[in-house]
C-alpha atoms as a PDB file:
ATOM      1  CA  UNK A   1       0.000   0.000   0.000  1.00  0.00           C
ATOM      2  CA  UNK A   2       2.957   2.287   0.911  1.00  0.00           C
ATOM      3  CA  UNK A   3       4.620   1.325  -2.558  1.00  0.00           C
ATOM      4  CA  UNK A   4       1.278   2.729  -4.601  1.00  0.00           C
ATOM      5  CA  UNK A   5       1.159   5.854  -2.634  1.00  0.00           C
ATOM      6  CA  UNK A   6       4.325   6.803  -2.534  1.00  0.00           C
ATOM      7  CA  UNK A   7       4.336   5.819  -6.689  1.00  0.00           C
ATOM      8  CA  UNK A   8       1.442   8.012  -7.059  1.00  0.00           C
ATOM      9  CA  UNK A   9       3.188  11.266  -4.746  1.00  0.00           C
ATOM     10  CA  UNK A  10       6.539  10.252  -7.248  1.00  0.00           C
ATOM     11  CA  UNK A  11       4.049  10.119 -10.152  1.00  0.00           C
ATOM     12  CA  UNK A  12       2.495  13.535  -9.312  1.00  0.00           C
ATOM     13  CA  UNK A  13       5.841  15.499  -8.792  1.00  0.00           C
ATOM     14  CA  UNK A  14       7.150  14.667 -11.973  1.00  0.00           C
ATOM     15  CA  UNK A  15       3.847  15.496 -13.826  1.00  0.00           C
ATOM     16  CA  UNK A  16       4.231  18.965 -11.526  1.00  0.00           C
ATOM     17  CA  UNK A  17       7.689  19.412 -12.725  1.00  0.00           C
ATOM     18  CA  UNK A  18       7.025  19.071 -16.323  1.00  0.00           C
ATOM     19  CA  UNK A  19       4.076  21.140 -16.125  1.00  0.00           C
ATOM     20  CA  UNK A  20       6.079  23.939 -14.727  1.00  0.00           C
ATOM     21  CA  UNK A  21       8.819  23.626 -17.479  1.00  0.00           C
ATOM     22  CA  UNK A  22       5.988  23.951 -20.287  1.00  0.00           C
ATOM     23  CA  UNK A  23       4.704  26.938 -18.047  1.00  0.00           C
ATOM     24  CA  UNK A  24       7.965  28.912 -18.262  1.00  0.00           C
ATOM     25  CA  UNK A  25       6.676  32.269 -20.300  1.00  0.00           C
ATOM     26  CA  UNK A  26      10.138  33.011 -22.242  1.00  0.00           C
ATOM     27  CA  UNK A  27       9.971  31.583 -26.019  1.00  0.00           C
ATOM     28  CA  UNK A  28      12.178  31.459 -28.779  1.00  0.00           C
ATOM     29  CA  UNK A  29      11.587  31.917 -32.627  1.00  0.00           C
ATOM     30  CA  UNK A  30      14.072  32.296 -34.906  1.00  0.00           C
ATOM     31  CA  UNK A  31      16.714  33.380 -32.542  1.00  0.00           C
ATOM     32  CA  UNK A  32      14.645  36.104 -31.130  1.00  0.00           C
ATOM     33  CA  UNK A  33      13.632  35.623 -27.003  1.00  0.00           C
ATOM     34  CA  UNK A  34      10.166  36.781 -25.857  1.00  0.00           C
ATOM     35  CA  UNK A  35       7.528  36.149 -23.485  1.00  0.00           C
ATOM     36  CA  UNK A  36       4.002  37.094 -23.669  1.00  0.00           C
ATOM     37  CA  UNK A  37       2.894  38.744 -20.393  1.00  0.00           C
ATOM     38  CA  UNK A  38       0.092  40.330 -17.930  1.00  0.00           C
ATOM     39  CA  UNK A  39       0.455  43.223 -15.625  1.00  0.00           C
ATOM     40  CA  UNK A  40      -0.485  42.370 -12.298  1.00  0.00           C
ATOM     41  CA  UNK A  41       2.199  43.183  -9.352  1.00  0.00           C
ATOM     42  CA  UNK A  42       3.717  39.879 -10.048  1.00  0.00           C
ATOM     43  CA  UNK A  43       4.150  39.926 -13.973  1.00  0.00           C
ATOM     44  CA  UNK A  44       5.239  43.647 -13.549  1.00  0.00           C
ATOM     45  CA  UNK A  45       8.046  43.081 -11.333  1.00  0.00           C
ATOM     46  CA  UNK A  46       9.206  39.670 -12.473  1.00  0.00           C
ATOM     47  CA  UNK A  47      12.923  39.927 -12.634  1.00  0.00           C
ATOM     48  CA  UNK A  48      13.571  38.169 -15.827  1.00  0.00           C
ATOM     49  CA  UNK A  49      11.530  40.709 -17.521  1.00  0.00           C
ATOM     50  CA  UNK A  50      14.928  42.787 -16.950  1.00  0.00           C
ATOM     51  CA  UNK A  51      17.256  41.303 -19.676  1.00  0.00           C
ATOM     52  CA  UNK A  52      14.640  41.856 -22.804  1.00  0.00           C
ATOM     53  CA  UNK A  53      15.786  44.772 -24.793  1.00  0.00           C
ATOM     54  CA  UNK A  54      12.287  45.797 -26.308  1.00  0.00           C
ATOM     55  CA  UNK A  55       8.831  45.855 -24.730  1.00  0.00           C
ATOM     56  CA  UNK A  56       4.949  46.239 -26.411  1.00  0.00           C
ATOM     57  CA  UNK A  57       2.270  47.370 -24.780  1.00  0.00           C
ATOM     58  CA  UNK A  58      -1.387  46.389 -26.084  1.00  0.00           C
ATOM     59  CA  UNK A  59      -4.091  49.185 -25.334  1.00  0.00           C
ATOM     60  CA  UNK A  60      -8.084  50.187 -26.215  1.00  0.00           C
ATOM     61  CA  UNK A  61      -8.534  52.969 -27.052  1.00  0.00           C
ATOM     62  CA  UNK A  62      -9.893  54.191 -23.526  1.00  0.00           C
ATOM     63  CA  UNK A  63      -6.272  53.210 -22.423  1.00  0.00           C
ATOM     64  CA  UNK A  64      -7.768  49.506 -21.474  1.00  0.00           C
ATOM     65  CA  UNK A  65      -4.471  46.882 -21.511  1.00  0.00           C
ATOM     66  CA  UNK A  66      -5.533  44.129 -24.222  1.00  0.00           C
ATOM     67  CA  UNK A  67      -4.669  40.330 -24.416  1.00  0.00           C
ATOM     68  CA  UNK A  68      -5.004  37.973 -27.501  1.00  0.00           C
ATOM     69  CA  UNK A  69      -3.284  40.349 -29.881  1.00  0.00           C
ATOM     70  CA  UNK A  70      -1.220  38.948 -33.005  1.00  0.00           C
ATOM     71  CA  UNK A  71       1.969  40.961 -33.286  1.00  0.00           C
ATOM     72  CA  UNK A  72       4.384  40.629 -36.728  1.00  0.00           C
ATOM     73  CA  UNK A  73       7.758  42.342 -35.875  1.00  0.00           C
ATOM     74  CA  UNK A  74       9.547  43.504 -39.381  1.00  0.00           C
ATOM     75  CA  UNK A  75      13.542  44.448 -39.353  1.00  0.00           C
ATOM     76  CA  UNK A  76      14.489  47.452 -41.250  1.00  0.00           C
ATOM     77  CA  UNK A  77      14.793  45.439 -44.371  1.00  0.00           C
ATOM     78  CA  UNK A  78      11.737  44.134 -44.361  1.00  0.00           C
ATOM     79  CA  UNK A  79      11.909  40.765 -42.699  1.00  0.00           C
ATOM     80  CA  UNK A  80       9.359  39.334 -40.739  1.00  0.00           C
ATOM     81  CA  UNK A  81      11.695  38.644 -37.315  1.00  0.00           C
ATOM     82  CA  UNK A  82       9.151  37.701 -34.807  1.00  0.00           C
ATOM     83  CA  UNK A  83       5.496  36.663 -35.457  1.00  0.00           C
ATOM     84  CA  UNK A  84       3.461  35.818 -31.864  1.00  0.00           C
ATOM     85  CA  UNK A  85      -0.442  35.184 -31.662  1.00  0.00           C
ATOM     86  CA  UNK A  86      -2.640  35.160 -28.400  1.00  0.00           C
ATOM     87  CA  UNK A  87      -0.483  38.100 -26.910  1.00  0.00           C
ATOM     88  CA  UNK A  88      -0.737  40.835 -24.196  1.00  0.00           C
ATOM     89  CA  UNK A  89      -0.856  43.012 -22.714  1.00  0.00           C
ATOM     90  CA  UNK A  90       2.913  43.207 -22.780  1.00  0.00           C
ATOM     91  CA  UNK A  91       5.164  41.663 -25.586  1.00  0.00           C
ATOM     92  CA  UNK A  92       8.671  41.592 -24.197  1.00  0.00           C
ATOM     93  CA  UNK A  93      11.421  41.218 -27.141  1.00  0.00           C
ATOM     94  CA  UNK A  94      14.976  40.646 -27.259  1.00  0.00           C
ATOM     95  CA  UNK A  95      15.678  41.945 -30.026  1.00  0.00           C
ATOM     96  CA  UNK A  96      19.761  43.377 -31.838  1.00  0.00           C
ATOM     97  CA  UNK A  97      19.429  47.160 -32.219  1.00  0.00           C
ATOM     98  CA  UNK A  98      17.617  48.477 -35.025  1.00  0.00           C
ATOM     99  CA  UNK A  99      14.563  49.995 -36.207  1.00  0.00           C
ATOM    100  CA  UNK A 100      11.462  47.683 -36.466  1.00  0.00           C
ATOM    101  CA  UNK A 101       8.231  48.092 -37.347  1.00  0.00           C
ATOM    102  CA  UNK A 102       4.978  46.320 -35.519  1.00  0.00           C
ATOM    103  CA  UNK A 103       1.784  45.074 -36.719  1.00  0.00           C
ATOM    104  CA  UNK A 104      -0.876  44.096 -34.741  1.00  0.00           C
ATOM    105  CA  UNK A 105      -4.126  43.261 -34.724  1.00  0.00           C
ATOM    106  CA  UNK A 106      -6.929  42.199 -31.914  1.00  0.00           C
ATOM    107  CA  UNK A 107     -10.617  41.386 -31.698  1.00  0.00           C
ATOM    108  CA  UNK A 108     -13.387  43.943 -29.826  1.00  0.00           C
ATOM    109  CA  UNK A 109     -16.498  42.466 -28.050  1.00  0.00           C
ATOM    110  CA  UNK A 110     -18.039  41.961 -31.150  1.00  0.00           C
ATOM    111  CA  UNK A 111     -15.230  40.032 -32.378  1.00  0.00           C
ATOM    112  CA  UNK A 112     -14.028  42.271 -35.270  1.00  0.00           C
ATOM    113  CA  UNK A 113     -10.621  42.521 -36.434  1.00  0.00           C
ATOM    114  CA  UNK A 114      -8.946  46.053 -35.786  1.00  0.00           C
ATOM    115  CA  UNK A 115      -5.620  46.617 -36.989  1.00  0.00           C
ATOM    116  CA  UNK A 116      -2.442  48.605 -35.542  1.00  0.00           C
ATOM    117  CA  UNK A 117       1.215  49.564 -35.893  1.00  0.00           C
ATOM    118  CA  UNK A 118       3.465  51.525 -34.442  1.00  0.00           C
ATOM    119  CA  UNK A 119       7.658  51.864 -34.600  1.00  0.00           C
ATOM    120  CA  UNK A 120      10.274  50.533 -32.298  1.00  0.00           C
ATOM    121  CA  UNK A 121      13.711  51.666 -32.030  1.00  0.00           C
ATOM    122  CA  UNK A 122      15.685  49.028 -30.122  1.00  0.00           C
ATOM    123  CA  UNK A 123      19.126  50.516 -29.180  1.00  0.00           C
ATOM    124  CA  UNK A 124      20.763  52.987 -26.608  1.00  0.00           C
ATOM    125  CA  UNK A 125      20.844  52.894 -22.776  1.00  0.00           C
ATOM    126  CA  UNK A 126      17.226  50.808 -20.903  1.00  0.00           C
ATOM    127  CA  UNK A 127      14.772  49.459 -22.731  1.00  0.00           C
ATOM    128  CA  UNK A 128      12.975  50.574 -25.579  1.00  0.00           C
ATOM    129  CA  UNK A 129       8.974  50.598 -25.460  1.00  0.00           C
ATOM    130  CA  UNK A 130       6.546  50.927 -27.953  1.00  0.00           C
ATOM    131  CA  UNK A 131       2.383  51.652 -27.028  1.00  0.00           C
ATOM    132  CA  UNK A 132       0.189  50.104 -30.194  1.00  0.00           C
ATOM    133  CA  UNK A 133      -3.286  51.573 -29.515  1.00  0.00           C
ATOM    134  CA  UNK A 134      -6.373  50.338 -31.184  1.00  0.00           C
ATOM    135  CA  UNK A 135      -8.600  53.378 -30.576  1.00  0.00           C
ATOM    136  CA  UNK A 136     -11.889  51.750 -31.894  1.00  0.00           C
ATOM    137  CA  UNK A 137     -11.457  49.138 -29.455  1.00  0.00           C
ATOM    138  CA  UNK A 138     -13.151  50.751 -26.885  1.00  0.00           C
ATOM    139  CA  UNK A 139     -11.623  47.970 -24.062  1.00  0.00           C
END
């Protein structure tokens, strides 16, 4: 009886520890580091957060943070370098200096599309940040 119990307690923690590796925010495409994030206490001050060069934030247009945005990050020469669905409200990025451009696009209550873009100049001293507003989203 001991044996299946303490299988089960053996069985559980490894099923916990694997879940918590799959649960680990930071992601990798192409070379490029990022983590989709919220913006409670705990999200804001996460430590990691720290060693991204490049954040996004995902607002309504009342200012309202917004989640499940698709984000398509272009280099200077036109590249896609980054393409993340289901985001927000922050998109943290570590991307090489440079000049990038960001498309985005979420759903309102009604679930239509709306569309938005914005620049991001990755470079310099701290981190660079970059607000894409959907103003007819009204959050």
């Amino acid at each position: 009886m001991h044996r299946s119990i303490a299988a089960a307690l053996l069985s559980a923690l490894v099923a916990g520890a694997a879940l918590a590796q799959t649960a680990d925010p930071i992601r990798t495409q192409a070379g490029i580091r990022y983590a989709c994030t919220g913006v409670d206490a705990d999200s804001r001050e996460d430590p990691r957060w720290k060693q991204f060069a490049a954040r996004l934030v995902f607002a309504a247009g009342n200012g309202d943070y917004l989640s499940q945005v698709t984000v398509r990050v272009v280099d200077a020469g036109g590249k896609t370098v980054v393409e993340v669905t289901d985001c927000g409200p922050w998109l943290l990025l570590d991307l090489p200096q440079g000049r990038y451009q960001v498309f985005a696009s979420a759903r309102d209550g009604q679930a239509r599309q709306h569309d938005g873009s914005g620049a991001l100049n990755v470079g310099g001293s701290g981190r660079s940040e970059a607000i894409i507003r959907f103003p007819d989203i009204s959050g």
